[in-house]
C-alpha atoms as a PDB file:
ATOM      1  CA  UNK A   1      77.073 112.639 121.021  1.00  0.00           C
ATOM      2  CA  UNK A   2      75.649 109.736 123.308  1.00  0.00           C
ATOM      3  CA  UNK A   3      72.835 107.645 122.197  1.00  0.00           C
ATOM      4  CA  UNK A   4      71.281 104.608 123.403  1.00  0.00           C
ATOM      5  CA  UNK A   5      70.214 101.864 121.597  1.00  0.00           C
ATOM      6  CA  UNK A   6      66.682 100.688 123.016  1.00  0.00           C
ATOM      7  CA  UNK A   7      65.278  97.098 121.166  1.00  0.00           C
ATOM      8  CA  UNK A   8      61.704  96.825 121.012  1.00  0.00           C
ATOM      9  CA  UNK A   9      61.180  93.577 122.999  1.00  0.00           C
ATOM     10  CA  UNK A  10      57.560  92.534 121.605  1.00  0.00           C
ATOM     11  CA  UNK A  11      58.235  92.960 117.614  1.00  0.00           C
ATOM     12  CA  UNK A  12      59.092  89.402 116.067  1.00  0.00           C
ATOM     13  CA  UNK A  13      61.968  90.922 113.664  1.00  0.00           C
ATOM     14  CA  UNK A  14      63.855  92.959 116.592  1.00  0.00           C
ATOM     15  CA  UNK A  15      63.511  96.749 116.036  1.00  0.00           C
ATOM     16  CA  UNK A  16      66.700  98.888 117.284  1.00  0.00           C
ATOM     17  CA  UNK A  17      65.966 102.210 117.956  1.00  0.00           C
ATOM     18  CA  UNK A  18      68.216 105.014 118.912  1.00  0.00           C
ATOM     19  CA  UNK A  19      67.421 107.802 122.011  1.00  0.00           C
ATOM     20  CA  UNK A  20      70.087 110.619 122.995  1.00  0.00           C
ATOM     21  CA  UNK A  21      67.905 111.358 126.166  1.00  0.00           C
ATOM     22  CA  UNK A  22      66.153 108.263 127.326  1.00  0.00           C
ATOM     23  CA  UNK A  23      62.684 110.052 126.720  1.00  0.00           C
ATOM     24  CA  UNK A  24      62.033 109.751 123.294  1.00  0.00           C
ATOM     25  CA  UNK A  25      63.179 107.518 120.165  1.00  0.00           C
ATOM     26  CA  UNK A  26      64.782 109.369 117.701  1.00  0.00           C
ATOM     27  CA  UNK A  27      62.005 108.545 115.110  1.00  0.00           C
ATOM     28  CA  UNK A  28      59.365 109.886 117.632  1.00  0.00           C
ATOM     29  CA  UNK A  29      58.448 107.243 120.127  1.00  0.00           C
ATOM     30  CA  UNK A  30      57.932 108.496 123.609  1.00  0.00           C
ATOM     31  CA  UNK A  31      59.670 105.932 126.313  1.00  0.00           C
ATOM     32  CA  UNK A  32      57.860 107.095 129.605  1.00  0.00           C
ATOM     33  CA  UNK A  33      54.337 106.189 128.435  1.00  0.00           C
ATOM     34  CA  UNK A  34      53.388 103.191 130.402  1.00  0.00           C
ATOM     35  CA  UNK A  35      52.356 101.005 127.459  1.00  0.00           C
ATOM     36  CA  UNK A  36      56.002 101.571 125.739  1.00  0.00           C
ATOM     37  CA  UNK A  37      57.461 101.203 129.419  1.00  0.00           C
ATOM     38  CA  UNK A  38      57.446  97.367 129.505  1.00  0.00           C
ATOM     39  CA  UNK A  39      58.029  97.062 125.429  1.00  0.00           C
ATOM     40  CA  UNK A  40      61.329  98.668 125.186  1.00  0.00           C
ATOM     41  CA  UNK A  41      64.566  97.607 126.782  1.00  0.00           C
ATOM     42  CA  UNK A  42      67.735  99.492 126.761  1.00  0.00           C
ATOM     43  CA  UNK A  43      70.433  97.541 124.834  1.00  0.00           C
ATOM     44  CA  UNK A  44      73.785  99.360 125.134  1.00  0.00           C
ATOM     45  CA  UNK A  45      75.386 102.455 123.454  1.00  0.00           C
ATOM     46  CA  UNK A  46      75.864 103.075 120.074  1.00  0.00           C
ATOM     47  CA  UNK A  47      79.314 102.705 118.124  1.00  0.00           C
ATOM     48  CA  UNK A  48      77.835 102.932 115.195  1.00  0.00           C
ATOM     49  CA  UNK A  49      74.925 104.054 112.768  1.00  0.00           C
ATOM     50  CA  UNK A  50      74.709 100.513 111.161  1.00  0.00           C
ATOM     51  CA  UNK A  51      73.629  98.897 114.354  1.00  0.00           C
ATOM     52  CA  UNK A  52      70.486 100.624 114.367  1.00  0.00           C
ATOM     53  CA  UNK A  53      67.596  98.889 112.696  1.00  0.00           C
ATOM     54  CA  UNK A  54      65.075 101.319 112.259  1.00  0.00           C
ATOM     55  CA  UNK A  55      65.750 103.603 109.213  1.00  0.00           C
ATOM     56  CA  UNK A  56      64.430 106.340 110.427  1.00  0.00           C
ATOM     57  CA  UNK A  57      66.288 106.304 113.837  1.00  0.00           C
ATOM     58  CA  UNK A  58      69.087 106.455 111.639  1.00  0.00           C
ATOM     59  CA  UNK A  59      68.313 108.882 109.454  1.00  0.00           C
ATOM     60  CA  UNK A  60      67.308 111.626 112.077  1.00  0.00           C
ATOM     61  CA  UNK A  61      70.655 110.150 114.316  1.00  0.00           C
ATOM     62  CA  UNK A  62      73.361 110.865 111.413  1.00  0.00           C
ATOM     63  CA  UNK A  63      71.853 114.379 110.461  1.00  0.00           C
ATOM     64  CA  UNK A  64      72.431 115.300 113.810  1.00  0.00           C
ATOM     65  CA  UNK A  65      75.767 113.762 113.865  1.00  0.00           C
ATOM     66  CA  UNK A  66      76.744 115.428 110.647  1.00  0.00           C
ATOM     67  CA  UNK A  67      75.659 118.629 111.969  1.00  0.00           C
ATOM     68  CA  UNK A  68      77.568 118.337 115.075  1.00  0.00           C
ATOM     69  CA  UNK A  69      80.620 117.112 113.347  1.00  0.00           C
ATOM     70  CA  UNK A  70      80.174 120.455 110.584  1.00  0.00           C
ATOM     71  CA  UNK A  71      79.641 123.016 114.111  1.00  0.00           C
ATOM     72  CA  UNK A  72      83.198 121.102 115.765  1.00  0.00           C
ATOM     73  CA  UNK A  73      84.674 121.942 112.522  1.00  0.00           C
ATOM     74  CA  UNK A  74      83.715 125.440 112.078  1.00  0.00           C
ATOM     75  CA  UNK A  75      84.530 125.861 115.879  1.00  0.00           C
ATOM     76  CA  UNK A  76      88.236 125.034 115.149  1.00  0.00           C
ATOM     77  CA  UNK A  77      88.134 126.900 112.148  1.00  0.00           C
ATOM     78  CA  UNK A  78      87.197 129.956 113.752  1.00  0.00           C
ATOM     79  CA  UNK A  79      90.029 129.242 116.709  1.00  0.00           C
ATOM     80  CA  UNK A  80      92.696 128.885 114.113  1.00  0.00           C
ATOM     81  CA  UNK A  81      91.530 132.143 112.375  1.00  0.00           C
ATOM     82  CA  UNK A  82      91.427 134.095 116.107  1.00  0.00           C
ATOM     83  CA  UNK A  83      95.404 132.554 116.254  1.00  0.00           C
ATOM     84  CA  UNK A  84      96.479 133.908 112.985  1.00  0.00           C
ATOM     85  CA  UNK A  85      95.237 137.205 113.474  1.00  0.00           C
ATOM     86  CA  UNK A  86      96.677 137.543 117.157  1.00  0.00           C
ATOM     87  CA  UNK A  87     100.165 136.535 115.218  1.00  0.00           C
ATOM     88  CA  UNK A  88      99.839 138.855 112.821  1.00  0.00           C
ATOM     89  CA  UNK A  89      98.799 141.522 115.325  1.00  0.00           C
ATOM     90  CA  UNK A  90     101.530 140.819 117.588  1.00  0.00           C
ATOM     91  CA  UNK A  91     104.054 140.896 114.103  1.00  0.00           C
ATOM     92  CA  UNK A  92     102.710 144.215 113.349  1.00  0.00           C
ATOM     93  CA  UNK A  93     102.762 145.130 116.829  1.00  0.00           C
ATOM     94  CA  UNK A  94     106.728 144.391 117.025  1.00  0.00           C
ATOM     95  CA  UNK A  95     107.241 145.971 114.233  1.00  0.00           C
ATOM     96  CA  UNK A  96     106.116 149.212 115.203  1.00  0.00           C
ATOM     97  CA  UNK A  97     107.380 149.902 117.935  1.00  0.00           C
ATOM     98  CA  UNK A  98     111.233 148.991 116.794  1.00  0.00           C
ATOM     99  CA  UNK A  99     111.409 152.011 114.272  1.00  0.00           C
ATOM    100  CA  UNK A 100     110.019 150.188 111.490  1.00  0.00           C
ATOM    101  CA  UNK A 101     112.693 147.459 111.590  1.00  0.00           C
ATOM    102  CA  UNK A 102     112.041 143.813 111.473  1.00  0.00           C
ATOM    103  CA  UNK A 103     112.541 142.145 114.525  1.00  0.00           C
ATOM    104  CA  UNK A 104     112.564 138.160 113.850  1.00  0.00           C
ATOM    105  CA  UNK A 105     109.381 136.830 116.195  1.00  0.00           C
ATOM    106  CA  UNK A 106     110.531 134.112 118.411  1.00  0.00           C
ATOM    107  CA  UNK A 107     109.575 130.885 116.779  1.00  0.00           C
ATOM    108  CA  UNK A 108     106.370 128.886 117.735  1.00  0.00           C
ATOM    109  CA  UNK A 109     106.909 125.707 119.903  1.00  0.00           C
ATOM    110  CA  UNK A 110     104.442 123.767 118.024  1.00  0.00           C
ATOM    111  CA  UNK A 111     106.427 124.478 114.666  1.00  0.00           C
ATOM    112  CA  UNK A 112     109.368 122.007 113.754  1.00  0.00           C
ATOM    113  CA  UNK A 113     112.294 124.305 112.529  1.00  0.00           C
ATOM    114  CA  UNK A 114     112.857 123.411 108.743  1.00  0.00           C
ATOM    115  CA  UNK A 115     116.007 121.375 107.517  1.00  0.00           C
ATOM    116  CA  UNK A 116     119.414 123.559 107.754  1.00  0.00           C
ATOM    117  CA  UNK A 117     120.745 123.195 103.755  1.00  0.00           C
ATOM    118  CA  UNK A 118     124.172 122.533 103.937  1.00  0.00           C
ATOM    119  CA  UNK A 119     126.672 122.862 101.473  1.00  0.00           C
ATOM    120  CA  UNK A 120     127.214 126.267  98.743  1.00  0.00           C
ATOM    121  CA  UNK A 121     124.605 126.503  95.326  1.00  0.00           C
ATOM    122  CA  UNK A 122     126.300 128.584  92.844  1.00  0.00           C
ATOM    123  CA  UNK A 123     124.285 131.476  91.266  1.00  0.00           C
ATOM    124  CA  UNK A 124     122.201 130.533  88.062  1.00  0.00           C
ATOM    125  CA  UNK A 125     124.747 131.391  85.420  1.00  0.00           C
ATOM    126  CA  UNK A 126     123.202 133.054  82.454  1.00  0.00           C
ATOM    127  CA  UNK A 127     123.346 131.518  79.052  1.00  0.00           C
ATOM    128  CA  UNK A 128     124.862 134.337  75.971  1.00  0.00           C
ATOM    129  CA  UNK A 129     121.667 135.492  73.547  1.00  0.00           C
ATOM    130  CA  UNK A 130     121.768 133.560  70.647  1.00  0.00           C
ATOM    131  CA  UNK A 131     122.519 135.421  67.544  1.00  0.00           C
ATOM    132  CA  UNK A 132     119.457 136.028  65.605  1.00  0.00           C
ATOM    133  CA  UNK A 133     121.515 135.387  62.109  1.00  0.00           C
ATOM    134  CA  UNK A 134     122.646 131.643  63.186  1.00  0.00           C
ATOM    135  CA  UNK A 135     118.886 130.890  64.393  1.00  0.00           C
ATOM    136  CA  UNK A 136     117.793 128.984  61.347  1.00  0.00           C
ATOM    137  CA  UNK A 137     114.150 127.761  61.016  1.00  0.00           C
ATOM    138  CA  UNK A 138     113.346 123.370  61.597  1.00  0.00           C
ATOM    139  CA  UNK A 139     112.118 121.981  58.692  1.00  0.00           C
ATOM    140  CA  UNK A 140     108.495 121.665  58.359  1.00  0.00           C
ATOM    141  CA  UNK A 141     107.689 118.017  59.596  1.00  0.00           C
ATOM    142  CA  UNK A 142     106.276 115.314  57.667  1.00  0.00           C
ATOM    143  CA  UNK A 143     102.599 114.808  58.045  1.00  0.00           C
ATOM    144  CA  UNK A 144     101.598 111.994  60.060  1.00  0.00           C
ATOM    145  CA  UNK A 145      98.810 109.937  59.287  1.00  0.00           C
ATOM    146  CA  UNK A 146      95.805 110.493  61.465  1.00  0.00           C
ATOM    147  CA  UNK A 147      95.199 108.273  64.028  1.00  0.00           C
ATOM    148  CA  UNK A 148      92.163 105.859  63.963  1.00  0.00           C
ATOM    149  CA  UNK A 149      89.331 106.452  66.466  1.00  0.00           C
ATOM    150  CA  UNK A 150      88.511 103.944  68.844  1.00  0.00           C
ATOM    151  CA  UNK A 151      85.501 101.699  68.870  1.00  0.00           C
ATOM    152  CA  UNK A 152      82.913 102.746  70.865  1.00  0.00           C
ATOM    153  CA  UNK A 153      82.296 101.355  74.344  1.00  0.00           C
ATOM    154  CA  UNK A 154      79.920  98.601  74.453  1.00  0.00           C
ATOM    155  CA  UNK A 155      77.293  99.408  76.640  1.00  0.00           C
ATOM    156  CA  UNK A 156      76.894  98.126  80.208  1.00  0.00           C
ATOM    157  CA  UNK A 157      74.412  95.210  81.203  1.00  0.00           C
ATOM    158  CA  UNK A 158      71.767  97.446  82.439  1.00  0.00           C
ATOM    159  CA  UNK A 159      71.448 101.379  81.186  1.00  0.00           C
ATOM    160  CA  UNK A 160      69.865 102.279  85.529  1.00  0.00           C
ATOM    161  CA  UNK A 161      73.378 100.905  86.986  1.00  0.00           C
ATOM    162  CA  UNK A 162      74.880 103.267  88.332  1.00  0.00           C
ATOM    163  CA  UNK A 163      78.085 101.743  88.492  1.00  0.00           C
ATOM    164  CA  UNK A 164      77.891 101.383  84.786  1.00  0.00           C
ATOM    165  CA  UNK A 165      79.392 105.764  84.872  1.00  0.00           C
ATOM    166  CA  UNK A 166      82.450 103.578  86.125  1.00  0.00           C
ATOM    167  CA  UNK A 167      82.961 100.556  83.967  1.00  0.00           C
ATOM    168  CA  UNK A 168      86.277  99.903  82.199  1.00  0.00           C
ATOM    169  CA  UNK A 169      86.211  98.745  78.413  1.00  0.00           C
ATOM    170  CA  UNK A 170      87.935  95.332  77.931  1.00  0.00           C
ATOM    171  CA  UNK A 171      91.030  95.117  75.777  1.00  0.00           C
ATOM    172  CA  UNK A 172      91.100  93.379  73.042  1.00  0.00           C
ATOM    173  CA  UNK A 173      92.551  90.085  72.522  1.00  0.00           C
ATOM    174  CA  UNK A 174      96.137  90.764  70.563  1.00  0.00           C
ATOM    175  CA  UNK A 175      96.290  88.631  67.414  1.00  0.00           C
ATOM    176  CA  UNK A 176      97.620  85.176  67.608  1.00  0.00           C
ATOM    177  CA  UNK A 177     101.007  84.190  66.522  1.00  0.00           C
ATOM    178  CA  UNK A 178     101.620  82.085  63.355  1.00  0.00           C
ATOM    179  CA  UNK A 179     102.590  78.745  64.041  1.00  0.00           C
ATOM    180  CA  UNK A 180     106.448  78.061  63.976  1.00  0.00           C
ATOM    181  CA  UNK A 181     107.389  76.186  61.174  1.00  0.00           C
ATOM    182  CA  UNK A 182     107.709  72.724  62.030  1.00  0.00           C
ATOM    183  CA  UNK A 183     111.308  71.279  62.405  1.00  0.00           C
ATOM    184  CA  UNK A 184     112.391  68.777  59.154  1.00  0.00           C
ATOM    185  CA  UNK A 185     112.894  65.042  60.962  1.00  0.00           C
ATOM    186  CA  UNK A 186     115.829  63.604  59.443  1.00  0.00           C
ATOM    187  CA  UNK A 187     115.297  60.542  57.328  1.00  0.00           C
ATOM    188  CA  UNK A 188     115.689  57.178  59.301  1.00  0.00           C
ATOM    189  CA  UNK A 189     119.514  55.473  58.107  1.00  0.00           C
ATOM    190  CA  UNK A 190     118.975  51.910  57.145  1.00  0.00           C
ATOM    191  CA  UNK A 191     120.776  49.629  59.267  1.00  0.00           C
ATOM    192  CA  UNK A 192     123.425  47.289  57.575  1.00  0.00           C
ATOM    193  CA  UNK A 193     123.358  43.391  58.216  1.00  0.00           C
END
């Protein structure tokens, strides 16, 4: 989609509006009427949504891009359906008219072939039944003691943020180590005279 930024040359805060057709702003203004003629300049194309001032320029601009983007989509959708059925028509097809036998379809160019395996797997080998008589029961386990709950989440610094759904609970500080035990000083020697 094409659209043309037009800036509103007589407004003191500049006003960007958005026009696919060069008629008519996409919130409603019409371009050819003489009085808007000499009060609107084209600016350049648009790259983006954000460069558009006027809200709802960009409103009615990214609906329509949405909407374009969702029909492109559906489009492709519906080509890549039409492809898988003409495969599986033309598999069914083959295989018919070779007396019910497979015949391997001749791979797809766009396909990359998978990765040869080299090498030989042995088959699974199957482990003997255990006898029922040696199965013996585990003994019960111990009971362990329940876990405590955690303390509840403080709550956020304002109920209506709505990043607050998101906010992480700080850890606790871990409790400080004692203090090592200080090291005995041996006891000054006298010094003989």
């Amino acid at each position: 989609m094409h659209v043309d930024l037009i800036t509103n040359t007589k407004s003191n805060p500049k006003v960007i509006h958005g026009t696919e057709n060069g008629k008519r702003t996409a919130c409603g203004i019409n371009l050819t009427k003489p009085e808007n003629i000499g009060m609107f300049a084209s600016s350049g194309t648009m790259n983006d949504v954000i460069q558009m001032t006027c809200e709802k320029c960009k409103t009615v601009i990214a609906k329509k891009l949405i909407k374009e983007s969702n029909r492109e989509m559906a489009a492709q959708l519906k080509e890549e359906q039409r492809q898988l059925k003409r495969e599986r028509a033309a598999a069914k097809h083959n295989h018919h008219h070779h007396g019910g036998q497979e015949v391997p379809a001749a791979p797809q160019p766009e396909q990359s072939p998978a990765p040869q395996r080299s090498g030989f797997a042995p088959p699974p080998v199957r482990k003997p039944a255990p006898d029922p008589k040696s199965m013996v029961a585990p003994p019960p386990a111990a009971p362990t003691a329940p876990t405590p709950m955690p303390a509840p989440i403080p709550p956020a610094a304002s109920g209506n943020d709505v990043l607050s759904q998101f906010a992480v609970p700080s850890v606790p500080a871990p409790d400080p180590l004692p203090a090592p035990d200080p090291i005995p000083t041996p006891a000054p020697v006298p010094a003989n005279d």
